[in-house]
Protein backbone atom coordinates (compact mmCIF):
# COMPACT_ATOMS: atom_id res chain seq x y z
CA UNK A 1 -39.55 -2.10 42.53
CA UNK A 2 -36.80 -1.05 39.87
CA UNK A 3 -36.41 -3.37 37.35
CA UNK A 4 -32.81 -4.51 35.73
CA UNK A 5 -31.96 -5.35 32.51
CA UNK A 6 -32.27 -3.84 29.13
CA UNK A 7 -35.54 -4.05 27.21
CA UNK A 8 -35.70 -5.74 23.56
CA UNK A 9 -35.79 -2.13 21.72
CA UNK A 10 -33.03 -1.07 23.88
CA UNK A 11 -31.13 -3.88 22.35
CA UNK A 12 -32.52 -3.37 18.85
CA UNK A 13 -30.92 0.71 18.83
CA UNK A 14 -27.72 -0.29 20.14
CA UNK A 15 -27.42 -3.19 17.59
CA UNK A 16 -28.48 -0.70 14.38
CA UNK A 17 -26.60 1.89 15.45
CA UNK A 18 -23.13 -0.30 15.61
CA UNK A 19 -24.43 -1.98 12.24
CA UNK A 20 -24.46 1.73 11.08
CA UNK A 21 -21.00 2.34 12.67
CA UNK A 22 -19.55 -0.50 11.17
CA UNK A 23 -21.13 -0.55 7.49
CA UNK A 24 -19.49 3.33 7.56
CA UNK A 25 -15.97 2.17 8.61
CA UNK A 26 -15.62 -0.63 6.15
CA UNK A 27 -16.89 1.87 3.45
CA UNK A 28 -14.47 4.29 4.31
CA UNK A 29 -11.59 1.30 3.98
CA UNK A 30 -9.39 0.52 0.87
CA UNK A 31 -10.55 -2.92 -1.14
CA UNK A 32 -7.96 -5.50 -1.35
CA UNK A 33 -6.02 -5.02 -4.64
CA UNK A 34 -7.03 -1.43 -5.08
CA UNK A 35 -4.02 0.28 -6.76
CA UNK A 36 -5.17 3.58 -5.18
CA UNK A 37 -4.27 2.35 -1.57
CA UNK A 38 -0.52 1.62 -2.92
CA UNK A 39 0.04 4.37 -4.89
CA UNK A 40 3.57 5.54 -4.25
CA UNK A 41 6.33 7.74 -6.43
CA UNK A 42 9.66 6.11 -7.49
CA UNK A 43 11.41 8.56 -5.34
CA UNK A 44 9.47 7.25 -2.51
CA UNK A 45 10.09 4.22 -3.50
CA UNK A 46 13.79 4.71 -4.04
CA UNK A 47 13.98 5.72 -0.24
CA UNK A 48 12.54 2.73 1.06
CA UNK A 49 14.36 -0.16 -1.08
CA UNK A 50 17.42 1.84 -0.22
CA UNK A 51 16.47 1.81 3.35
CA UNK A 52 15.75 -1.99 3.79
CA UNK A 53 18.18 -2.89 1.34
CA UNK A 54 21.13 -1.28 3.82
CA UNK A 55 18.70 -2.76 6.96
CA UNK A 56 18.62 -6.67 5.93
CA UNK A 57 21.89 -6.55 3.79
CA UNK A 58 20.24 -8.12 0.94
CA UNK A 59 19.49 -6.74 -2.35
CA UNK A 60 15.67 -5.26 -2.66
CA UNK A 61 13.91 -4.44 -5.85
CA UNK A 62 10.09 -2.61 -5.81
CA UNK A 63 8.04 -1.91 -8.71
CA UNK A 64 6.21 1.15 -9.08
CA UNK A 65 3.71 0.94 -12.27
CA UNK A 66 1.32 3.52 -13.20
CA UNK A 67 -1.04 3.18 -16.18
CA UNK A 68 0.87 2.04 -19.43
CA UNK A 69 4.28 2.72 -17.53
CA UNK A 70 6.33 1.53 -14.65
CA UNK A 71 10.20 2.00 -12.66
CA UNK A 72 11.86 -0.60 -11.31
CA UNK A 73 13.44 0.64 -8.47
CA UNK A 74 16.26 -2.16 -7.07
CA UNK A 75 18.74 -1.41 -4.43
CA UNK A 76 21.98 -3.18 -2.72
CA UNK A 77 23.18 -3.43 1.05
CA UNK A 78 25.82 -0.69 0.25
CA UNK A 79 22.87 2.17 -0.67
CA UNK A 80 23.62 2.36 -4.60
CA UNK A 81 19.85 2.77 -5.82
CA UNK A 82 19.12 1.84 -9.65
CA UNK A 83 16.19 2.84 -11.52
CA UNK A 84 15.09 1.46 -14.88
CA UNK A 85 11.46 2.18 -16.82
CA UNK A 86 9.49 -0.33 -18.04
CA UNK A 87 6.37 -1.47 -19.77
CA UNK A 88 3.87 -3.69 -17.10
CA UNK A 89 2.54 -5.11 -20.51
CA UNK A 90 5.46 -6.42 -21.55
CA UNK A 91 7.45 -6.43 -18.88
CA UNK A 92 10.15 -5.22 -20.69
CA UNK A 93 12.93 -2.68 -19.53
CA UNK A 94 12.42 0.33 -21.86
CA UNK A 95 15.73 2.04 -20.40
CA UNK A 96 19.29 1.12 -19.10
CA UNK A 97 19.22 1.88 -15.25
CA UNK A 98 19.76 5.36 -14.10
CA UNK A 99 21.75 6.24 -10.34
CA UNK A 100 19.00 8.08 -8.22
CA UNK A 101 19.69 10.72 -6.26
């Protein structure tokens, strides 16, 4: 007579091992608010307000901010990009806006 089913080890090893699998994968995952996970350039930047900025016809403005230093990268439906440092502190522009490339 076989029997069927799964014995309660069985289920015990199969339960650890996807615990084990799981704790690893959330490990390996960025925390919510970590600035490593959005750590971009302004160029990069640059591309992508330009690009949804043209997409959705409406003016789009990103802020890229790095330590004691920042760009403000803000671009309009007809692909003119401006850049302009700042200070996050202060939130002050530091420079007139510069034409990116």
């Amino acid at each position: 007579m076989t029997r069927r089913g799964v014995t309660l080890l069985e289920l015990l090893v199969v339960l650890l091992v996807l615990g084990t699998v799981a704790s690893v994968a959330g490990l390996s995952l960025p925390r919510v608010g970590d600035d490593r996970a959005r750590r971009i350039s302004p160029e990069v930047a640059a591309r992508g307000a330009r690009h949804d900025a043209v997409t959705t016809g409406a003016r789009v403005t990103r802020f890229v901010v790095a330590g004691d230093s920042g760009v403000a990268v803000s671009a309009t439906p007809d692909g003119r990009v401006m850049m302009a440092a700042f200070q996050p502190a202060a939130r002050r522009v530091a420079t007139a806006p510069m034409a990116a490339p």
